[in-house]
PDB file of N, CA and C in Angstrom:
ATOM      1  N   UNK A   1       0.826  -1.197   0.000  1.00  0.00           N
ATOM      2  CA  UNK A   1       0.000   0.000   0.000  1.00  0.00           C
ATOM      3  C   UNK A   1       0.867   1.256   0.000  1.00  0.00           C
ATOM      4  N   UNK A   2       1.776   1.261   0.935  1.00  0.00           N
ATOM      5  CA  UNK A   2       2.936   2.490   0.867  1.00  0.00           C
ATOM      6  C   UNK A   2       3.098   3.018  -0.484  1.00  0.00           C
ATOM      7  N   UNK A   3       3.998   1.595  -1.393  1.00  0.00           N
ATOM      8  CA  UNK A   3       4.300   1.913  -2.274  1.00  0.00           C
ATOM      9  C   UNK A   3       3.356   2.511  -3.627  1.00  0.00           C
ATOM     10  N   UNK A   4       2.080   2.043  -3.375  1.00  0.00           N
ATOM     11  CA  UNK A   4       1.004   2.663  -4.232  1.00  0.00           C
ATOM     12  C   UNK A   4       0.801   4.217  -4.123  1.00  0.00           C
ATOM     13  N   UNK A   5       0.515   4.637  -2.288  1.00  0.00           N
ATOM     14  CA  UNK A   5       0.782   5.901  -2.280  1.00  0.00           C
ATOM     15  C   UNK A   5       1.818   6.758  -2.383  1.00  0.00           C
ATOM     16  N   UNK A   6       3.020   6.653  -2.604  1.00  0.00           N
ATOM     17  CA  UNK A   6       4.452   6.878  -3.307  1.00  0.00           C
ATOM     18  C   UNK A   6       4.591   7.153  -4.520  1.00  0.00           C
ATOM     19  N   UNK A   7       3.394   6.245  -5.342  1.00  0.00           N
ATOM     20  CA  UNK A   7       3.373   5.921  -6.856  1.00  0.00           C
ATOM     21  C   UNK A   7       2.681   7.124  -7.293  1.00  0.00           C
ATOM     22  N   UNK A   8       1.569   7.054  -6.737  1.00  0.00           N
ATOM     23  CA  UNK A   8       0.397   8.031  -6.715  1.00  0.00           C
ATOM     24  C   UNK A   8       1.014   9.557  -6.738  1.00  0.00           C
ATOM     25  N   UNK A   9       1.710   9.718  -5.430  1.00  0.00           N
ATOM     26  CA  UNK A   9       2.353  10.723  -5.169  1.00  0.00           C
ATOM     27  C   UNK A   9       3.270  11.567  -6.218  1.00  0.00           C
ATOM     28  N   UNK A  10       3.865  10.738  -6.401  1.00  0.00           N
ATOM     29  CA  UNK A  10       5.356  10.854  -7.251  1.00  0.00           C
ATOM     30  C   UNK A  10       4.401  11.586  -8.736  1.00  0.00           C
ATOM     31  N   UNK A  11       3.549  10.665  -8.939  1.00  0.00           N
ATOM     32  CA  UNK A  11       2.992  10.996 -10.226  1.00  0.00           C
ATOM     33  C   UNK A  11       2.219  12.636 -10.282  1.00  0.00           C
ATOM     34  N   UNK A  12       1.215  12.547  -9.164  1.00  0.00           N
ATOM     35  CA  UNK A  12       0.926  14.253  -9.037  1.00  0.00           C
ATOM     36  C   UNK A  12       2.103  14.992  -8.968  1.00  0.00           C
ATOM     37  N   UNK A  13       2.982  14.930  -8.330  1.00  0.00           N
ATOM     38  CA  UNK A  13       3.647  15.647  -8.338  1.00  0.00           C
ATOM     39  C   UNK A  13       4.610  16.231  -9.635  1.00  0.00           C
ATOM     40  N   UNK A  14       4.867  14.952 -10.628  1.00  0.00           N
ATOM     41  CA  UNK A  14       5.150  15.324 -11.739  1.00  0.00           C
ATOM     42  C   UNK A  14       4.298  16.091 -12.352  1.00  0.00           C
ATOM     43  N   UNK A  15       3.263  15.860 -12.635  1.00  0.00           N
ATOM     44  CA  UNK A  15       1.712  16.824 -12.986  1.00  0.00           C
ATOM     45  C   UNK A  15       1.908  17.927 -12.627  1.00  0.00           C
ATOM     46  N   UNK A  16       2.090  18.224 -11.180  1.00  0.00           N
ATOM     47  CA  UNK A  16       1.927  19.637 -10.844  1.00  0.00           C
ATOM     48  C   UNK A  16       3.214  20.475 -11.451  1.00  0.00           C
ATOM     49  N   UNK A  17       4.691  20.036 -11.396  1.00  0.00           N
ATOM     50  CA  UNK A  17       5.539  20.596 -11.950  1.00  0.00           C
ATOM     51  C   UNK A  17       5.323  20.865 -13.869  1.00  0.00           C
ATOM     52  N   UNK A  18       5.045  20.138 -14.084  1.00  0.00           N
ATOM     53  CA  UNK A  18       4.311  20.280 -15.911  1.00  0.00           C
ATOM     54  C   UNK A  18       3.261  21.556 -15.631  1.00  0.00           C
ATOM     55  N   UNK A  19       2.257  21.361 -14.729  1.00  0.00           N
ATOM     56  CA  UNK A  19       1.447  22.712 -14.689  1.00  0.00           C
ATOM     57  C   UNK A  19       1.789  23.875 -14.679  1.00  0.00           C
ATOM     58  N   UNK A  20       2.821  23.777 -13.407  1.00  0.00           N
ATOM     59  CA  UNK A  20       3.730  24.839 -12.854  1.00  0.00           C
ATOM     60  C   UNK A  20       4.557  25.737 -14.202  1.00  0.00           C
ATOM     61  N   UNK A  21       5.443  24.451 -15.020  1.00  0.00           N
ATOM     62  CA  UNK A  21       6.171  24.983 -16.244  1.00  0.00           C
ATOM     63  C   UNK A  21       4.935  25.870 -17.472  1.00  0.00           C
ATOM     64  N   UNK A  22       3.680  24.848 -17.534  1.00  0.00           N
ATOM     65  CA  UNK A  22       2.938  25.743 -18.508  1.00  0.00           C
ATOM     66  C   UNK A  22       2.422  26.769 -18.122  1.00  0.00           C
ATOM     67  N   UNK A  23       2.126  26.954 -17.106  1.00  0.00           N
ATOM     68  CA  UNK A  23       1.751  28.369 -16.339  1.00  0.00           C
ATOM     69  C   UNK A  23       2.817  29.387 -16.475  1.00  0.00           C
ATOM     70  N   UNK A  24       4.257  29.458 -16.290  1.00  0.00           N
ATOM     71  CA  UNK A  24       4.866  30.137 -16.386  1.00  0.00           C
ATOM     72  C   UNK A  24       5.369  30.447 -18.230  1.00  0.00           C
ATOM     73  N   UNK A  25       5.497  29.511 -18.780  1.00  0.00           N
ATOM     74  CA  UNK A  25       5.177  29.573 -20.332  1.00  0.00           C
ATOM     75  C   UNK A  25       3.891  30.765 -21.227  1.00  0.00           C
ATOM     76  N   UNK A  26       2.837  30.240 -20.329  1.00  0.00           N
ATOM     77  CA  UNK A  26       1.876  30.710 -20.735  1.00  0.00           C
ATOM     78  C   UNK A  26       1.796  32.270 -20.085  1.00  0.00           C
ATOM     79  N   UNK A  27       2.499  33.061 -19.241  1.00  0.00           N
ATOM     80  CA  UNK A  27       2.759  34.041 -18.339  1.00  0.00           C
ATOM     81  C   UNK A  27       4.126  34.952 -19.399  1.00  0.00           C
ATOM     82  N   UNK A  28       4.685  34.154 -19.901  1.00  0.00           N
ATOM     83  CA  UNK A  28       5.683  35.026 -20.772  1.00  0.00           C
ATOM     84  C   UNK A  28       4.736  34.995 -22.250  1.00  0.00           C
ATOM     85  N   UNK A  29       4.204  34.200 -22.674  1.00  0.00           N
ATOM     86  CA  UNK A  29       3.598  34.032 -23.667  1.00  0.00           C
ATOM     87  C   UNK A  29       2.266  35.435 -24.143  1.00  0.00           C
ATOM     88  N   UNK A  30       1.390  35.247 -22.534  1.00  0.00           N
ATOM     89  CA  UNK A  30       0.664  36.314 -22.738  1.00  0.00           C
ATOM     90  C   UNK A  30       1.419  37.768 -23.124  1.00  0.00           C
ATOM     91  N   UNK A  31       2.024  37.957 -22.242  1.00  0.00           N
ATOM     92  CA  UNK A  31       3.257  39.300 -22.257  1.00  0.00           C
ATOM     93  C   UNK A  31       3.619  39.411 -23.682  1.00  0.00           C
ATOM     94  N   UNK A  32       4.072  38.808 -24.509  1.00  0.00           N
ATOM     95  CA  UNK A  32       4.392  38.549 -26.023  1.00  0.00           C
ATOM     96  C   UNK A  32       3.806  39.033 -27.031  1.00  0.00           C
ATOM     97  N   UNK A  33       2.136  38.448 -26.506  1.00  0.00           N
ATOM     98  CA  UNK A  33       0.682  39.225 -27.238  1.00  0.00           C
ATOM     99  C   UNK A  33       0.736  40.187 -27.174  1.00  0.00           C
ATOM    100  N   UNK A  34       0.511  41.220 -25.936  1.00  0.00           N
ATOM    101  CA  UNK A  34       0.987  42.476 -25.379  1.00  0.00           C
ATOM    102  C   UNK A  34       1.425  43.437 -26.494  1.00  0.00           C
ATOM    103  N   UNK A  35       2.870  42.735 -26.491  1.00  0.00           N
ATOM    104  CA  UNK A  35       3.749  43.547 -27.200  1.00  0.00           C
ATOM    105  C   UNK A  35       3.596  43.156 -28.958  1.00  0.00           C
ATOM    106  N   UNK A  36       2.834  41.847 -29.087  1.00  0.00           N
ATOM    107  CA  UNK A  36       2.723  42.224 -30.660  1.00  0.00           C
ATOM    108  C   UNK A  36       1.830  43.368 -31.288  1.00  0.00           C
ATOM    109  N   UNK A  37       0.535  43.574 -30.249  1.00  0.00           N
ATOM    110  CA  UNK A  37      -0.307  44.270 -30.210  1.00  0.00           C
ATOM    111  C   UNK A  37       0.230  46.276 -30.220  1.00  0.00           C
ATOM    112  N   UNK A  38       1.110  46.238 -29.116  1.00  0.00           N
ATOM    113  CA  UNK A  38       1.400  47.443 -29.085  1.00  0.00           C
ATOM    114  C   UNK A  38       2.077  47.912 -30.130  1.00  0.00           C
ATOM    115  N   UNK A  39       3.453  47.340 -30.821  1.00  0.00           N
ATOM    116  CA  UNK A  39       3.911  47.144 -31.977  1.00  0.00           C
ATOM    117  C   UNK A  39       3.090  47.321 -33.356  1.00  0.00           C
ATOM    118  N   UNK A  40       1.935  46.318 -33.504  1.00  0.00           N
ATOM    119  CA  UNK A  40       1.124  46.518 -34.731  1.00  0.00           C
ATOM    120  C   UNK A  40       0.468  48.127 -34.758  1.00  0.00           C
ATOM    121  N   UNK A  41      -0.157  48.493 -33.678  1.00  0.00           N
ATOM    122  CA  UNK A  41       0.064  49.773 -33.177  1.00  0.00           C
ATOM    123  C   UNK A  41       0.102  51.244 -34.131  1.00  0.00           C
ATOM    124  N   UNK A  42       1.925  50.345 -33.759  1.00  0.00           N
ATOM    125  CA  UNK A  42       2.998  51.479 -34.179  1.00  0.00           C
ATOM    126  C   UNK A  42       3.625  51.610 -35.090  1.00  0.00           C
ATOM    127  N   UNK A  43       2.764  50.159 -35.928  1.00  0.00           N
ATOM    128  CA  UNK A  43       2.703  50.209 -37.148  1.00  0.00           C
ATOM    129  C   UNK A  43       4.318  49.869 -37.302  1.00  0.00           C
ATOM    130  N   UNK A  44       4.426  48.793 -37.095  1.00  0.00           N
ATOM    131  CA  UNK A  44       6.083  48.294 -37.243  1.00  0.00           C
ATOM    132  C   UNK A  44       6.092  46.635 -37.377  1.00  0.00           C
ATOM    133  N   UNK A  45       6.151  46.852 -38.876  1.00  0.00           N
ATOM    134  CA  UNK A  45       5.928  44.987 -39.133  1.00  0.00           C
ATOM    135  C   UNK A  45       6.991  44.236 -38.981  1.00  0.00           C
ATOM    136  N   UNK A  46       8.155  44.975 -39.162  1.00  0.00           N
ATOM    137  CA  UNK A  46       9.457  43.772 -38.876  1.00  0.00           C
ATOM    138  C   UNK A  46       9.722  43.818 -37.602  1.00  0.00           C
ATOM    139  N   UNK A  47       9.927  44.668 -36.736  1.00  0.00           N
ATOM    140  CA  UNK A  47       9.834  44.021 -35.357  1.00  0.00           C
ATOM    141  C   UNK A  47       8.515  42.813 -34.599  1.00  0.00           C
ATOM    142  N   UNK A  48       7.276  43.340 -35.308  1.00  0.00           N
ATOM    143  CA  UNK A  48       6.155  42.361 -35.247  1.00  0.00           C
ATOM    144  C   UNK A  48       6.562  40.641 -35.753  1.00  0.00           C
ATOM    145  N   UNK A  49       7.133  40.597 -36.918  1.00  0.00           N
ATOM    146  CA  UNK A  49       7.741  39.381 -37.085  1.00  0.00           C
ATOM    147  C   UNK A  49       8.560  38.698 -36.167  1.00  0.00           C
ATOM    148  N   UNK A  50       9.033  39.269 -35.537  1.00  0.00           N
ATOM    149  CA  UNK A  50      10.454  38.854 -34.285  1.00  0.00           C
ATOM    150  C   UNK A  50       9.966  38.233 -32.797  1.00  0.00           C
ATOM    151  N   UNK A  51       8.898  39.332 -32.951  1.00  0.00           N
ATOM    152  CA  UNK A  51       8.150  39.216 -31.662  1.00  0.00           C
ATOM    153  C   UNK A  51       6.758  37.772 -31.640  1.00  0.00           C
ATOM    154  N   UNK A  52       6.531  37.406 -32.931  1.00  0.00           N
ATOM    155  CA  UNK A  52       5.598  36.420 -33.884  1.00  0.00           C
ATOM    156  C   UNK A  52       6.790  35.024 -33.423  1.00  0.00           C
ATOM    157  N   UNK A  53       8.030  35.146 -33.795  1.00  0.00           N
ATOM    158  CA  UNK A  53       8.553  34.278 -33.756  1.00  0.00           C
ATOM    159  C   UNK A  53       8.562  33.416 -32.380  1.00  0.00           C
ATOM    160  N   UNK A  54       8.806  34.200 -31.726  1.00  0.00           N
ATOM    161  CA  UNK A  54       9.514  34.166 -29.992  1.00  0.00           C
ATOM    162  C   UNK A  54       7.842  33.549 -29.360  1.00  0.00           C
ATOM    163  N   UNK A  55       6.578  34.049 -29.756  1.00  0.00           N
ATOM    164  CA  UNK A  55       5.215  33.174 -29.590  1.00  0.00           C
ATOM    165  C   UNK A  55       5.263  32.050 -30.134  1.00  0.00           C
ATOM    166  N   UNK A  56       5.776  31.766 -31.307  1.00  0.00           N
ATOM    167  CA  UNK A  56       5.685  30.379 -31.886  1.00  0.00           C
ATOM    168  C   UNK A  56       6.809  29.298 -30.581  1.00  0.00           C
ATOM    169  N   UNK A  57       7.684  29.386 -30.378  1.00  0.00           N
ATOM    170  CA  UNK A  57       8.954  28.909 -29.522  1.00  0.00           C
ATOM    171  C   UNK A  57       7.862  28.890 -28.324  1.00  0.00           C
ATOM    172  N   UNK A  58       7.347  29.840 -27.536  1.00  0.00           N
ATOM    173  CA  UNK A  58       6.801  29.103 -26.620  1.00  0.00           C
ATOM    174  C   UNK A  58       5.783  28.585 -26.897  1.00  0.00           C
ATOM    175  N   UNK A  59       4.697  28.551 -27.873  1.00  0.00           N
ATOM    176  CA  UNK A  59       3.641  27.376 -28.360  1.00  0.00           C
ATOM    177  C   UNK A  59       4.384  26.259 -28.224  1.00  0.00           C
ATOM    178  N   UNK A  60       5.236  25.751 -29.377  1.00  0.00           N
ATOM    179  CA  UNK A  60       5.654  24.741 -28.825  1.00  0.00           C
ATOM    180  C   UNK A  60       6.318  24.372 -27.837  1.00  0.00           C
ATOM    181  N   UNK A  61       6.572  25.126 -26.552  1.00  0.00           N
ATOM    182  CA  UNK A  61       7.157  24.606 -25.360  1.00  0.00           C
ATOM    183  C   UNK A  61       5.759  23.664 -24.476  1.00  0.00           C
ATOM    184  N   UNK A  62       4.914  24.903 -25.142  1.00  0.00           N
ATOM    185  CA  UNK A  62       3.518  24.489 -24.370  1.00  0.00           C
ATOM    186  C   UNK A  62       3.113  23.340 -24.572  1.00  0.00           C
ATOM    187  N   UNK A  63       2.913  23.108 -25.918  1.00  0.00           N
ATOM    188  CA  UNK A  63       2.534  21.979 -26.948  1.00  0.00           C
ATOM    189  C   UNK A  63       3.118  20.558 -26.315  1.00  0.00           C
ATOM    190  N   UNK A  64       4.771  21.016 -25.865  1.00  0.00           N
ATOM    191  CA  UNK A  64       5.364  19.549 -25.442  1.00  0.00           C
ATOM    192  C   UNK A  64       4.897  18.953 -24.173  1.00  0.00           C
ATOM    193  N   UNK A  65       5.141  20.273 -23.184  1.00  0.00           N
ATOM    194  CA  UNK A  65       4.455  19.698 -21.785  1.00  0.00           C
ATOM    195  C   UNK A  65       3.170  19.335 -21.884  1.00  0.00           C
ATOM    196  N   UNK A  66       2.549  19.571 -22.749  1.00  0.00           N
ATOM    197  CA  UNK A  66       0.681  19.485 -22.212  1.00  0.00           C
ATOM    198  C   UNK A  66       1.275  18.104 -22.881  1.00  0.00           C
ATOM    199  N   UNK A  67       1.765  17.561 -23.956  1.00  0.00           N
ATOM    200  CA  UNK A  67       2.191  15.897 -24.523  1.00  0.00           C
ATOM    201  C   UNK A  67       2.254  14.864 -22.870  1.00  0.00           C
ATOM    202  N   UNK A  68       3.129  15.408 -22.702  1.00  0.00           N
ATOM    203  CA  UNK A  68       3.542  14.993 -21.661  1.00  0.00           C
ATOM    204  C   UNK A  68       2.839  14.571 -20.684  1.00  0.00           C
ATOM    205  N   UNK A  69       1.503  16.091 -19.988  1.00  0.00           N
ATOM    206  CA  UNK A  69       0.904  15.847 -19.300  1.00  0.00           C
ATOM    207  C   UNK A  69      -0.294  14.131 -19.831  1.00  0.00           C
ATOM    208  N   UNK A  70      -0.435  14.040 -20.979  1.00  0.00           N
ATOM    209  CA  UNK A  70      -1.426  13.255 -21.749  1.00  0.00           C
ATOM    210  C   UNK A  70      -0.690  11.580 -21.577  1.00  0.00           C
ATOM    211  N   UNK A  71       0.993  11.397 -20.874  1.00  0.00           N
ATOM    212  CA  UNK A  71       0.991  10.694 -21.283  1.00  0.00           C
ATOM    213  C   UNK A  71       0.997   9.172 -19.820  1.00  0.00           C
TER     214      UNK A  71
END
């Protein structure tokens, strides 16, 4: 029985650290929007591209952990 609740344990706890990482992902990510927004603005498309890029990089950071969380 120990070892079941150990098992159990161990496993939320991986969960919660995956949450923890997409939460903070998703916390720089919003911020990103922000600034593509203020940028489009100001009417400045090549910095808008740069800032486009750096959202895609954390999509897929997101993309991997939520894998993860699924598996």
């Amino acid at each position: 029985m120990k070892k079941l609740k150990t098992k159990l344990k161990n496993k939320i706890s991986k969960e919660d650290e995956l949450i923890n990482q997409i939460e903070k992902i998703r916390a720089r990510n919003n911020k990103n929007w922000m600034n593509i927004l203020r940028l489009a603005i100001q009417y400045s498309p090549e910095q808008t591209k740069i800032i486009i890029q750096d959202i895609g990089k954390c999509d897929a950071e997101i993309n991997k952990l939520t894998k993860q969380l699924g598996e």
